[in-house]
Protein backbone atom coordinates (compact mmCIF):
# COMPACT_ATOMS: atom_id res chain seq x y z
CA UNK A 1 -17.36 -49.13 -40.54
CA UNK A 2 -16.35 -47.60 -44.01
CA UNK A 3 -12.74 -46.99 -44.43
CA UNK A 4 -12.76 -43.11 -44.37
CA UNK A 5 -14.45 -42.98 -41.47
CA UNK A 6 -11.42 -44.60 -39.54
CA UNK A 7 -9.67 -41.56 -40.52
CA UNK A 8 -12.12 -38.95 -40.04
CA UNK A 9 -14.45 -40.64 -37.17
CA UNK A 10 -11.80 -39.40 -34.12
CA UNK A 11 -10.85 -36.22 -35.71
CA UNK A 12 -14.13 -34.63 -35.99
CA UNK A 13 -15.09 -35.85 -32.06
CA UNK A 14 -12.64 -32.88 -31.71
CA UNK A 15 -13.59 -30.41 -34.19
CA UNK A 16 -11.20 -30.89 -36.31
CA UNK A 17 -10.78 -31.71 -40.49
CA UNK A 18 -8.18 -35.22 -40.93
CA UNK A 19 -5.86 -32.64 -42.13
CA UNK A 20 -5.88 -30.08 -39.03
CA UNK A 21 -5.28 -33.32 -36.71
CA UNK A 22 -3.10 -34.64 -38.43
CA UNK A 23 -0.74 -31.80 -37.83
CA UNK A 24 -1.64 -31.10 -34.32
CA UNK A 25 -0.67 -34.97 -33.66
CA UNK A 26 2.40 -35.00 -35.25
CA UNK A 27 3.23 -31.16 -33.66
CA UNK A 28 2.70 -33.16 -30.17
CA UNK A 29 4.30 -36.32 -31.73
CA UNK A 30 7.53 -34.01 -32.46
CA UNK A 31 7.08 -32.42 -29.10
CA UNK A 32 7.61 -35.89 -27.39
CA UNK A 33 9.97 -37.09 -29.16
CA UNK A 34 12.00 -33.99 -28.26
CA UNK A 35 11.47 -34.41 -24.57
CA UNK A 36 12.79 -37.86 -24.98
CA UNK A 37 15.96 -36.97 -26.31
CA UNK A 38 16.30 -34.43 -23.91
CA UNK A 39 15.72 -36.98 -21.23
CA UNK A 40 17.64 -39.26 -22.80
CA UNK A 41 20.91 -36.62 -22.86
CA UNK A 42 20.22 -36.06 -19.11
CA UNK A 43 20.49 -39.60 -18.44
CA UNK A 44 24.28 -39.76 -19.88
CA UNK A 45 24.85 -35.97 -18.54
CA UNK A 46 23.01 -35.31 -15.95
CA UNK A 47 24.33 -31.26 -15.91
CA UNK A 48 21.97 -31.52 -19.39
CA UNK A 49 18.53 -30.65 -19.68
CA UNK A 50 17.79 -31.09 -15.87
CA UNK A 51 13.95 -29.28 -16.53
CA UNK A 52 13.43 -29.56 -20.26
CA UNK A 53 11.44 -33.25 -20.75
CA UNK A 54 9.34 -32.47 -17.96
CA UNK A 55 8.32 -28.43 -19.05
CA UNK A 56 8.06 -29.77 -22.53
CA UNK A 57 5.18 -32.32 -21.21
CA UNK A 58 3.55 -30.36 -18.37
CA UNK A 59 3.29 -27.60 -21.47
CA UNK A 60 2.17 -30.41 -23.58
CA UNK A 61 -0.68 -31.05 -21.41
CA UNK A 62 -1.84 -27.06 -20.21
CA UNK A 63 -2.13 -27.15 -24.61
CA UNK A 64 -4.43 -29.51 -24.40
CA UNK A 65 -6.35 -29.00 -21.49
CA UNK A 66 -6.86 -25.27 -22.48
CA UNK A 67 -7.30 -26.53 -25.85
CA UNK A 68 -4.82 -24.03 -27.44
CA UNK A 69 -3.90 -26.82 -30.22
CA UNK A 70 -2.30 -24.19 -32.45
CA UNK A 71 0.53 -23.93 -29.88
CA UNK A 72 1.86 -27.37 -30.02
CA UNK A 73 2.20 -27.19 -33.96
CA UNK A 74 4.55 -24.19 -33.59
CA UNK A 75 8.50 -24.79 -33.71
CA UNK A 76 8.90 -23.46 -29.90
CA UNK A 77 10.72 -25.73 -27.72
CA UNK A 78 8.03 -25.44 -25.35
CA UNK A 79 4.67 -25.00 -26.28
CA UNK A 80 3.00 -22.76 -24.00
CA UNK A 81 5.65 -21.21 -22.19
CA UNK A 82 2.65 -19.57 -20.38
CA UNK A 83 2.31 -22.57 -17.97
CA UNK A 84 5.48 -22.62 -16.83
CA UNK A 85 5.01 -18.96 -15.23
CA UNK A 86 1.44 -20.33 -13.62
CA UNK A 87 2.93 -23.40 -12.29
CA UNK A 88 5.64 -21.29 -10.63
């Protein structure tokens, strides 16, 4: 397997240039990490962030099932705030 195709293989299963993935994945990476924190907070304070890890991920995965990518590399705290009305 030639070297650049370790980095472009996976990325272009889903459509997508290295560069394009490589912000979507580190959009969802920043995502995560900010649900951990949050979690994390709630764990010392419980009166903290009692929803926001798990809206951040169940938006984290509507993105991705619906494929609306762009969503998860924008600086909202949640994603697609539109699942949280449709899980309601």
């Amino acid at each position: 397997m030639a070297l650049t195709t370790w980095f472009t293989a996976h990325p272009e299963s889903e459509g997508e240039t290295y560069g394009e993935h490589f912000r979507v994945a580190m959009g969802f990476s920043r995502q995560l990490i900010g649900a951990g924190l949050a979690a994390a907070v709630h764990a010392l304070l419980p009166s903290f962030h009692k929803t926001t890890a798990s809206q951040r991920i169940h938006s984290l995965h509507h993105c991705l099932e619906t494929g609306n990518r762009s969503a998860i590399m924008g600086m909202r705290a949640v994603p697609c705030p539109e699942t949280l009305r449709e899980a309601s």
